[in-house]
C-alpha atoms as a PDB file:
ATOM      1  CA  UNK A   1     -15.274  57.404  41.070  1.00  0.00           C
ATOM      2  CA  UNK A   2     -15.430  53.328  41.375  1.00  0.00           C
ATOM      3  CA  UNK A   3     -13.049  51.744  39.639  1.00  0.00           C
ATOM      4  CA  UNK A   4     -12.414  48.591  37.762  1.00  0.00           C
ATOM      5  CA  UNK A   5      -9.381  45.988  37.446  1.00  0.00           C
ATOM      6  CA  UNK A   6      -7.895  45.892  33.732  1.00  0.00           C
ATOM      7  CA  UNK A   7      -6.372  42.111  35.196  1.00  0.00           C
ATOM      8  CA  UNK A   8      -8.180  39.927  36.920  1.00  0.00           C
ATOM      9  CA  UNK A   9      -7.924  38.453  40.550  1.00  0.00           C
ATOM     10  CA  UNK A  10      -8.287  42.388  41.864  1.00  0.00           C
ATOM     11  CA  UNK A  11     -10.743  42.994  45.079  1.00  0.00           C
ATOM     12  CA  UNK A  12     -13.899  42.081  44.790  1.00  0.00           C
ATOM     13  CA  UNK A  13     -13.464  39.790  42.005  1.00  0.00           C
ATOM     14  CA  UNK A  14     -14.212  35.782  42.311  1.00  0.00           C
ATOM     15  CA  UNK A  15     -11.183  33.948  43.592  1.00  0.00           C
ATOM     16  CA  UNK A  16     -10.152  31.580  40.379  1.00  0.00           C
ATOM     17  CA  UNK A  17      -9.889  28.071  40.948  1.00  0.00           C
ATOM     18  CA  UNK A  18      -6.488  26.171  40.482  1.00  0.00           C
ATOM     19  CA  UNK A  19      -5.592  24.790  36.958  1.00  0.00           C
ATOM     20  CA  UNK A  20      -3.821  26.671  34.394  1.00  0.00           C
ATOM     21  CA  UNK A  21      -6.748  26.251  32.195  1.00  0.00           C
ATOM     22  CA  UNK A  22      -9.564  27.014  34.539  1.00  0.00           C
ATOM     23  CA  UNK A  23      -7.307  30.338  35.900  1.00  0.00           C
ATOM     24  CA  UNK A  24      -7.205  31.127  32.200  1.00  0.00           C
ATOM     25  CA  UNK A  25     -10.551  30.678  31.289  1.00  0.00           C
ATOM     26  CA  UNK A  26     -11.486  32.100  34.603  1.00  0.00           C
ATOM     27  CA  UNK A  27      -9.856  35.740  33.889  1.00  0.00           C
ATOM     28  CA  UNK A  28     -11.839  36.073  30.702  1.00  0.00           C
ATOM     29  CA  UNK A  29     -15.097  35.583  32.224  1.00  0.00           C
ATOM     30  CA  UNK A  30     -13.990  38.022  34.841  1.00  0.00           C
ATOM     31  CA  UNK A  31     -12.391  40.525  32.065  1.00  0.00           C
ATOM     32  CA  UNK A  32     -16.120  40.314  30.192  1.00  0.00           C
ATOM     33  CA  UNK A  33     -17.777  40.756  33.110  1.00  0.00           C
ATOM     34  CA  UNK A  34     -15.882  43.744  33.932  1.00  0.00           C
ATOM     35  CA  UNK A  35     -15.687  45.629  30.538  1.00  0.00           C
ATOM     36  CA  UNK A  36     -18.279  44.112  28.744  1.00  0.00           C
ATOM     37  CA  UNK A  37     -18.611  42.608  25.196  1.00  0.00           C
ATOM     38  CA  UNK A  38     -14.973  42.713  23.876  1.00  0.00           C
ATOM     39  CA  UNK A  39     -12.619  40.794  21.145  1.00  0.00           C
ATOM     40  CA  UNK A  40     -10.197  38.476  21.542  1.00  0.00           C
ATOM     41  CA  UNK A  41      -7.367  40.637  20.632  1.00  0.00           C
ATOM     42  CA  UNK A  42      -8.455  42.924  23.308  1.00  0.00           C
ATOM     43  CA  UNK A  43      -8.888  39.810  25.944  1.00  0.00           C
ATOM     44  CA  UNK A  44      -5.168  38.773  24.810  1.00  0.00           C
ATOM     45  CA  UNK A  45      -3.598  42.403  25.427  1.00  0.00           C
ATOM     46  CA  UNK A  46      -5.132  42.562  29.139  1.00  0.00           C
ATOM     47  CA  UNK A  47      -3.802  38.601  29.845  1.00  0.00           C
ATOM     48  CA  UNK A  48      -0.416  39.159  28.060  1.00  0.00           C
ATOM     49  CA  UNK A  49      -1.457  36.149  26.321  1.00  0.00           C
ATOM     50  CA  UNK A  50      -1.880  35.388  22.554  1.00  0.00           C
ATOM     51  CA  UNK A  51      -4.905  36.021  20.766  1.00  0.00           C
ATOM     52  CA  UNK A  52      -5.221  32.283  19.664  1.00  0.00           C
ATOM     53  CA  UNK A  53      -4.876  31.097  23.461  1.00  0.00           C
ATOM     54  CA  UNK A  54      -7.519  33.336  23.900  1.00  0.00           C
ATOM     55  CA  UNK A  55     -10.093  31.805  21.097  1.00  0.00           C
ATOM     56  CA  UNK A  56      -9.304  28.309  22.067  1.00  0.00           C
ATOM     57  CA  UNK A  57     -10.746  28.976  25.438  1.00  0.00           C
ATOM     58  CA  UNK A  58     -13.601  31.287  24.188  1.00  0.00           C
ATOM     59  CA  UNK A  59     -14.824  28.344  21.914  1.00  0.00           C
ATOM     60  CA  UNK A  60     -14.035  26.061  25.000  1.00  0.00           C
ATOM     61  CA  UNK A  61     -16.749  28.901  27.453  1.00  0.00           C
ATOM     62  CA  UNK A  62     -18.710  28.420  24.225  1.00  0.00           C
ATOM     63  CA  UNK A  63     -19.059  25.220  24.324  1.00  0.00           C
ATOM     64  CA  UNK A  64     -20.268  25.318  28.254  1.00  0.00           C
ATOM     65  CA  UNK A  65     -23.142  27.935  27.208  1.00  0.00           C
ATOM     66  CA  UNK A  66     -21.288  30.205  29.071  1.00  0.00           C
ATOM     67  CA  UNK A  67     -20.232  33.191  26.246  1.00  0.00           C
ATOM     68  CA  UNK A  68     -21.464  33.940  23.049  1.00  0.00           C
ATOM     69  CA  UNK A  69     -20.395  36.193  20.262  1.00  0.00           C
ATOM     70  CA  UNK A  70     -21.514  38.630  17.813  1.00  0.00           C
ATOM     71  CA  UNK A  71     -20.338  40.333  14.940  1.00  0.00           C
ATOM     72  CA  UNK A  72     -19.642  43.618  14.915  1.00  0.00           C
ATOM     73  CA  UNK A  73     -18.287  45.804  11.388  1.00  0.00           C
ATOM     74  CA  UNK A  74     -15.352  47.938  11.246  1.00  0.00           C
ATOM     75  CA  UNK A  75     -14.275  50.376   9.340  1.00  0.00           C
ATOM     76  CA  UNK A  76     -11.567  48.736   7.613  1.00  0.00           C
ATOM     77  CA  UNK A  77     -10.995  44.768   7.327  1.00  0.00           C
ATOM     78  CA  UNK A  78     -13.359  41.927   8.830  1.00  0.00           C
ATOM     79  CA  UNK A  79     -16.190  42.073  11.387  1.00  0.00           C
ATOM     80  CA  UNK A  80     -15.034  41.955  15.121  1.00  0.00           C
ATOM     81  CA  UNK A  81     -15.814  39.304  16.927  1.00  0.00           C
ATOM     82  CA  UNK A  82     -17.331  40.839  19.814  1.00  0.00           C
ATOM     83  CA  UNK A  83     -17.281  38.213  22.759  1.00  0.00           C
ATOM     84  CA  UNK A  84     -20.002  38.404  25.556  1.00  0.00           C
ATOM     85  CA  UNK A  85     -21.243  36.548  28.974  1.00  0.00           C
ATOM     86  CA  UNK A  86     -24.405  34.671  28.667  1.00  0.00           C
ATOM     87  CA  UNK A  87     -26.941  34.544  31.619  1.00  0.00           C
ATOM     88  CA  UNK A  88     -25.765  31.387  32.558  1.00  0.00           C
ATOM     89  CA  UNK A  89     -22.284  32.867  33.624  1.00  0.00           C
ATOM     90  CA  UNK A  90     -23.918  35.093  36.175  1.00  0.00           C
ATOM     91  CA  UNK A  91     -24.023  31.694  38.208  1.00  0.00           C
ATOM     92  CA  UNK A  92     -20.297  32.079  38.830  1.00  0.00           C
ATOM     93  CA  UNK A  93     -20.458  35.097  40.372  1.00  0.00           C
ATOM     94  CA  UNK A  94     -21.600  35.955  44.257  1.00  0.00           C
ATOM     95  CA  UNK A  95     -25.396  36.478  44.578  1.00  0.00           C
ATOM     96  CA  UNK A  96     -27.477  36.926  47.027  1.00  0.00           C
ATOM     97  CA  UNK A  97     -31.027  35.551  46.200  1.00  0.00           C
ATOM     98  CA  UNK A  98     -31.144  32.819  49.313  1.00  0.00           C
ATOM     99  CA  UNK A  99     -30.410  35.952  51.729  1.00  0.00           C
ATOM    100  CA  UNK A 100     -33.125  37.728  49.548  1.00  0.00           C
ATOM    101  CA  UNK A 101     -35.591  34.637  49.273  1.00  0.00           C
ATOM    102  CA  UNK A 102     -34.980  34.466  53.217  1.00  0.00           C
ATOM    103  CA  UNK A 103     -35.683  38.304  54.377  1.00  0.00           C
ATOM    104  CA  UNK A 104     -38.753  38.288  51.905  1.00  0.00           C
ATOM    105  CA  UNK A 105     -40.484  35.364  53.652  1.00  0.00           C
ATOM    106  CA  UNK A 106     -39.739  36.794  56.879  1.00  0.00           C
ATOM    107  CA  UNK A 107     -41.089  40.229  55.983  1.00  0.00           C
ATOM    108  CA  UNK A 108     -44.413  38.112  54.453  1.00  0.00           C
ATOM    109  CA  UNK A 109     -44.725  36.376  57.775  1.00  0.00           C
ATOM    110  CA  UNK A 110     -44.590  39.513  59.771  1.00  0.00           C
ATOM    111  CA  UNK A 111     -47.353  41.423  57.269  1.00  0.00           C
ATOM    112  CA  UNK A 112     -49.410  38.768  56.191  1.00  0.00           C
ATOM    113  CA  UNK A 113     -49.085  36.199  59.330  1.00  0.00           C
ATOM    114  CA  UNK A 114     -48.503  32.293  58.547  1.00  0.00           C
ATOM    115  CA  UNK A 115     -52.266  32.352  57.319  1.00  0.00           C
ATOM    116  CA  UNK A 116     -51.242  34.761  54.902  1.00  0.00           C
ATOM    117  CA  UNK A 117     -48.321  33.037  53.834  1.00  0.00           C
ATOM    118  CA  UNK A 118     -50.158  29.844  53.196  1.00  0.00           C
ATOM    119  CA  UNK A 119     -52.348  31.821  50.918  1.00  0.00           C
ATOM    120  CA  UNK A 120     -49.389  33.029  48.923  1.00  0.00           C
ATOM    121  CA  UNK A 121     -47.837  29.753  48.496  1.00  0.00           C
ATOM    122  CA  UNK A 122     -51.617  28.258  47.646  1.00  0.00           C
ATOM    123  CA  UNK A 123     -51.584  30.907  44.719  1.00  0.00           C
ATOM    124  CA  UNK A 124     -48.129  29.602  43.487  1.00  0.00           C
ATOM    125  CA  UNK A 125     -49.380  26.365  43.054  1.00  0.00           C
ATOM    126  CA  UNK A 126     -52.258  27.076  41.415  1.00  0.00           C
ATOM    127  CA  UNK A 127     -49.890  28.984  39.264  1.00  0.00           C
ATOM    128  CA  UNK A 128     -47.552  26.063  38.694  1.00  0.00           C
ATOM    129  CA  UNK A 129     -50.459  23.460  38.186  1.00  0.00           C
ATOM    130  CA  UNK A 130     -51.821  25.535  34.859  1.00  0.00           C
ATOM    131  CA  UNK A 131     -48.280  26.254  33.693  1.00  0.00           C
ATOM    132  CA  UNK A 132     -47.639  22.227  34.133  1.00  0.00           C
ATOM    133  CA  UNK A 133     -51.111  21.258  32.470  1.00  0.00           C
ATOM    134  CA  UNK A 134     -50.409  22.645  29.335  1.00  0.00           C
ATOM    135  CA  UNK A 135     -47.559  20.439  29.143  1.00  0.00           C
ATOM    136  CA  UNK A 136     -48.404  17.425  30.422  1.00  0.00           C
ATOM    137  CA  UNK A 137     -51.291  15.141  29.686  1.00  0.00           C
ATOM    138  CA  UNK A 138     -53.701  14.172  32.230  1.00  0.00           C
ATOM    139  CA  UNK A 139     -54.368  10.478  30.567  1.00  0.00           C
ATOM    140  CA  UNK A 140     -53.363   8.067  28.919  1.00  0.00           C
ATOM    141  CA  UNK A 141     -50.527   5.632  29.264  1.00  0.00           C
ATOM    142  CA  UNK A 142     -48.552   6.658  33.169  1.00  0.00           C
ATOM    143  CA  UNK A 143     -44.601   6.822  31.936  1.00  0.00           C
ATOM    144  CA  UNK A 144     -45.071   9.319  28.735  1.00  0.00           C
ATOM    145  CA  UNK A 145     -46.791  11.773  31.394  1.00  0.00           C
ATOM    146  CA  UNK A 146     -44.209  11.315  34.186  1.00  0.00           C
ATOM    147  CA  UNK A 147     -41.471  11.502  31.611  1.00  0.00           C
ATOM    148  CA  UNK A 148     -43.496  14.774  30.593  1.00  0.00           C
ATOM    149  CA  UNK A 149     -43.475  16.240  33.821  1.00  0.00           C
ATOM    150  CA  UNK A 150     -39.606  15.248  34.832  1.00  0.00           C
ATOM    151  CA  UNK A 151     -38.442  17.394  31.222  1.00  0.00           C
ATOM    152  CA  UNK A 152     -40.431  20.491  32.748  1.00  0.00           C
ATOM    153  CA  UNK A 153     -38.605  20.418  36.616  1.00  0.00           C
ATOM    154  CA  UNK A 154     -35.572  19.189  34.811  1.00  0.00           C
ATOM    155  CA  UNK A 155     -35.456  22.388  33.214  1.00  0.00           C
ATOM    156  CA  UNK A 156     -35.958  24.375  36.407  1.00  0.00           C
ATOM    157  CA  UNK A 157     -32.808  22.879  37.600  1.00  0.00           C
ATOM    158  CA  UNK A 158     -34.369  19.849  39.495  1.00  0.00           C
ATOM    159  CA  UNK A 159     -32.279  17.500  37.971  1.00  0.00           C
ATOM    160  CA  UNK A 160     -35.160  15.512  37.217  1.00  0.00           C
ATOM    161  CA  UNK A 161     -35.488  11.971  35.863  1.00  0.00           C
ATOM    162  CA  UNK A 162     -37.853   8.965  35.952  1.00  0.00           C
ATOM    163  CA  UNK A 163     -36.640   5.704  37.120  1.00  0.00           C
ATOM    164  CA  UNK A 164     -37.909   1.771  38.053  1.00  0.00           C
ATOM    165  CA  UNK A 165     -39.630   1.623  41.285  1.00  0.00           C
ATOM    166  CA  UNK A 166     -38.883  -2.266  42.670  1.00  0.00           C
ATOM    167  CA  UNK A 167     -42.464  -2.932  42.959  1.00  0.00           C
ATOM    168  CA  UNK A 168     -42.878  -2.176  39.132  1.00  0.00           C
ATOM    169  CA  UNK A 169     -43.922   1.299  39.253  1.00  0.00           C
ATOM    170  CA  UNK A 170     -42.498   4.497  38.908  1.00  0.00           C
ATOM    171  CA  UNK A 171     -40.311   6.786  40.642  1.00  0.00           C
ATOM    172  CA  UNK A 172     -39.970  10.699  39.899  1.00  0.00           C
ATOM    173  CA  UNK A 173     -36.061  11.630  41.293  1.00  0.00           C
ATOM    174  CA  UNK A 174     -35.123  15.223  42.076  1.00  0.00           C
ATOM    175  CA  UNK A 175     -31.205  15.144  42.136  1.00  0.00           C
ATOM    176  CA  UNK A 176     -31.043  18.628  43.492  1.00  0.00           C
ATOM    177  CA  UNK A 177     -33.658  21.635  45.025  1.00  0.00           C
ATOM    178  CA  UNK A 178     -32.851  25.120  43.496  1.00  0.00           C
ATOM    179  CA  UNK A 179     -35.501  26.332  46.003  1.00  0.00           C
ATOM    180  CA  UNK A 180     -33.948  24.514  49.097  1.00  0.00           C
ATOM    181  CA  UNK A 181     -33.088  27.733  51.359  1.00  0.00           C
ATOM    182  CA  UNK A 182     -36.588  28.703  50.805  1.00  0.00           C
ATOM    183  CA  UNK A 183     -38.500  25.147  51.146  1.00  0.00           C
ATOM    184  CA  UNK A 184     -36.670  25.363  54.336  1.00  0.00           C
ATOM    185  CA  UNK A 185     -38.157  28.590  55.436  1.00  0.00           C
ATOM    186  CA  UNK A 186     -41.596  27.726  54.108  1.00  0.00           C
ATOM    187  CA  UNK A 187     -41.644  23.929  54.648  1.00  0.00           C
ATOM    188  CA  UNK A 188     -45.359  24.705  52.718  1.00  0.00           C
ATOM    189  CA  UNK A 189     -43.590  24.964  49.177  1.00  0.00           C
ATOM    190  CA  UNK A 190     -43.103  20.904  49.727  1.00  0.00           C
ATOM    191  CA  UNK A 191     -46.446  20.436  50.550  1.00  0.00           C
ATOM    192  CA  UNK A 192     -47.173  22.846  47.510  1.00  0.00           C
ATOM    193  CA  UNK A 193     -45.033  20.584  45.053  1.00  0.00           C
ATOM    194  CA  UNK A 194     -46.543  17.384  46.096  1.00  0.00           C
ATOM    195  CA  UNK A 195     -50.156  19.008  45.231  1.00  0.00           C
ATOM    196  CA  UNK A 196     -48.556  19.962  42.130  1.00  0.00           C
ATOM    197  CA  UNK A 197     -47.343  16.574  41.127  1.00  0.00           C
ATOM    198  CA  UNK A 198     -50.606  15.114  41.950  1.00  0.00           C
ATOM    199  CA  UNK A 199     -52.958  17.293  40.081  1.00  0.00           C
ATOM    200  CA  UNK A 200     -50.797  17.704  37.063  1.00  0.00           C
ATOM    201  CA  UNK A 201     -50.991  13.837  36.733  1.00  0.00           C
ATOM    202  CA  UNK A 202     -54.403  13.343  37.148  1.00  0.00           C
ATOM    203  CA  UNK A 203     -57.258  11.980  39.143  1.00  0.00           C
ATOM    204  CA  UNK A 204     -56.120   8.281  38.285  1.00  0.00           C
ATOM    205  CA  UNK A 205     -52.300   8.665  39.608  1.00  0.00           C
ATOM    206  CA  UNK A 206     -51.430   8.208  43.843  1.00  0.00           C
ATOM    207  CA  UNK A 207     -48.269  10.049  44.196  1.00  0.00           C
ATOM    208  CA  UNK A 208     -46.374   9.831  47.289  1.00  0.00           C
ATOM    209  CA  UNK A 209     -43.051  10.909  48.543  1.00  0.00           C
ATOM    210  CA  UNK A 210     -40.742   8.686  49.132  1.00  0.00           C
ATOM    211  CA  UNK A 211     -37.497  10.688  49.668  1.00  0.00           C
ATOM    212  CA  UNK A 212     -36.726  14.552  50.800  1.00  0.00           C
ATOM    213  CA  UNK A 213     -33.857  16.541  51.244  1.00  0.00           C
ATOM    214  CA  UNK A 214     -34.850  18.297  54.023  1.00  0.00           C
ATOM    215  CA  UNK A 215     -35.373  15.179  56.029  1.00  0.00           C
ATOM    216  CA  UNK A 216     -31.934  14.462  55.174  1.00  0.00           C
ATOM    217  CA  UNK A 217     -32.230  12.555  51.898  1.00  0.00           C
ATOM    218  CA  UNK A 218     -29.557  12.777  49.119  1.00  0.00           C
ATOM    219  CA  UNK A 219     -32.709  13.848  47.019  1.00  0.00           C
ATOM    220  CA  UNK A 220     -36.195  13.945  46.922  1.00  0.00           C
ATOM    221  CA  UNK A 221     -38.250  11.263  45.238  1.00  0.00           C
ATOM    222  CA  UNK A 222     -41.839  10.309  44.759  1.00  0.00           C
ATOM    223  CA  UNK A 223     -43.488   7.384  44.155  1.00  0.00           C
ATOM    224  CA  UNK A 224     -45.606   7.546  41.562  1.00  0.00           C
ATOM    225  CA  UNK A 225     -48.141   4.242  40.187  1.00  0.00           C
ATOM    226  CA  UNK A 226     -52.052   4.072  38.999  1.00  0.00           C
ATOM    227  CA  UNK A 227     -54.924   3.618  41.315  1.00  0.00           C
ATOM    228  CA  UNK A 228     -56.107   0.345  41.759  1.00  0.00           C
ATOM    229  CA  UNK A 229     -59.404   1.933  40.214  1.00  0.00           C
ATOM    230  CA  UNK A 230     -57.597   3.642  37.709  1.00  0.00           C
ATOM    231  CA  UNK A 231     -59.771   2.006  34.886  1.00  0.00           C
ATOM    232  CA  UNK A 232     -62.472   4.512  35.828  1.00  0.00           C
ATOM    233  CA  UNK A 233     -61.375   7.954  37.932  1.00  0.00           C
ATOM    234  CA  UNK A 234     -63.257   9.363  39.957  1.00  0.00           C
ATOM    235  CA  UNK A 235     -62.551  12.496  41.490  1.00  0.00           C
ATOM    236  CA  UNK A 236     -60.084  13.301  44.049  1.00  0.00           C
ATOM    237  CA  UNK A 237     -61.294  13.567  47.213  1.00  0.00           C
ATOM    238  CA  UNK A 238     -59.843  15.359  50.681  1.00  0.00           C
ATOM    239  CA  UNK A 239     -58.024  12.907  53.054  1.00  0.00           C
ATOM    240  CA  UNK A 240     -60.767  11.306  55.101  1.00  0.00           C
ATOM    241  CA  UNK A 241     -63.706  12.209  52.572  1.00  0.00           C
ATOM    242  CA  UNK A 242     -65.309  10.169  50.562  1.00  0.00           C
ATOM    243  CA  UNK A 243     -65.673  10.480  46.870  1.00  0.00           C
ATOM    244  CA  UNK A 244     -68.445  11.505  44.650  1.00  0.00           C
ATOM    245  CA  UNK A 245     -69.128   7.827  43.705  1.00  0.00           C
ATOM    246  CA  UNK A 246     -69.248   7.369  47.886  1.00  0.00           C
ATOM    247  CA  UNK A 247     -65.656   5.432  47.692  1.00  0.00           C
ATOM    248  CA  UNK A 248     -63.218   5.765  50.224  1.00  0.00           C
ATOM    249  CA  UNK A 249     -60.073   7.834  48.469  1.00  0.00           C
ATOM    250  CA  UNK A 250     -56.632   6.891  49.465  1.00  0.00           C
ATOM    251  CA  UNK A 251     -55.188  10.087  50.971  1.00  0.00           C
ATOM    252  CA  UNK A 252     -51.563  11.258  49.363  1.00  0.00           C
ATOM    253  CA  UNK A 253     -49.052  10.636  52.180  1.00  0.00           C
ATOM    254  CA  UNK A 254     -46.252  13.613  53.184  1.00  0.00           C
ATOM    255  CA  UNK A 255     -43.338  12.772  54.644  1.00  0.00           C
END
């Protein structure tokens, strides 16, 4: 039968980082993930530590979002307070969704060809553009709709935000790509986002990218200001194409 450490820092288990603190805090997040929801007596008696040590740095985890606690009644005395990771924690632990994300595109290029592929990722954003819609208005003044759209990827772990562009309008910053390993597998997730951006803001916005990571950029950042026609939209038309009104359209540059 498998086994499992009572201390931590046993095989298999994350290497703690240095730092009394951090090694402290560390080992509890290992214990719980270990053995589950416990108490902070119980934490104490497998760290050979003091049960108030141990509550100062389950509030501290608290505090980070990264345990939570619930009561639980006993037969005699108080409630336990039974102590438990969050989903969050699972972040400090080995994974192996970019190995996963990887093989999977692979294995959809082999059954479905790059044709097939490019239909996948076309149904994704689709998929991204309604979920985005509902959020964020398609008129109206340009920042309150950026700053719209930045809270929604900001919350996907883009580390989104809206700054000054130097020529006055705006720029939409990604600090970081949680889908890097597989936007550099499927370089059409890029193109995907861009689409996305550009439909979600409506007909009357040019978006353009600016800045990407996998050209080597510290982040990726789009340009983002009103059509010099923006007083009255027209549709969007294909690169090359004229509009409905018979209009040549300004095609959305990717870099």
């Amino acid at each position: 039968m498998p086994t499992t450490p009572d201390k931590p820092g046993a095989r298999g288990a994350p290497t703690p980082p240095a730092g009394t603190e951090t090694r402290t805090r560390r080992a509890i997040v290992e214990l719980l993930k270990w053995h589950g929801p416990q108490d902070a007596q119980a934490l104490a008696a497998r760290l050979d530590v003091s049960a108030m040590a141990v509550r100062q740095h389950l509030y501290a985890l608290a505090e980070e979002k990264l345990v939570t606690s619930q009561e639980e009644p006993r037969p005699m005395g108080r409630p336990a307070k039974l102590w438990q990771l969050t989903a969050a924690a699972n972040e400090l632990f080995p994974n192996a969704h970019a190995d996963l994300t990887l093989s999977l595109i692979g294995a959809m290029r082999v059954a479905f060809g790059e044709s097939g592929l490019a239909r996948l990722v076309a149904i994704r954003t689709r998929s991204q553009i309604e979920a985005y819609r509902s959020h964020v208005p398609r008129r109206g003044p340009l920042r309150p709709r950026l700053l719209a759209l930045a809270r929604l990827r900001a919350e996907e772990g883009y580390m989104a935000e809206v700054q000054e562009a130097p020529d006055g309008a705006l720029l939409l910053a990604e600090n970081h790509c949680p889908i890097c390993v597989a936007a550099a597998a499927c370089t059409r997730l890029c193109a995907g986002e861009l689409e996305v951006f550009q439909e979600v803001l409506g007909p009357d916005v040019l978006v353009e990218r600016t800045d990407h990571i996998l050209a080597g950029a510290r982040r990726c950042a789009y340009h983002v200001s009103l059509r010099s026609d923006a007083t009255s939209p027209t549709p969007v038309a294909s690169p090359g194409r004229p509009a409905r009104d018979g209009t040549a359209r300004r095609p959305v540059r990717r870099r």
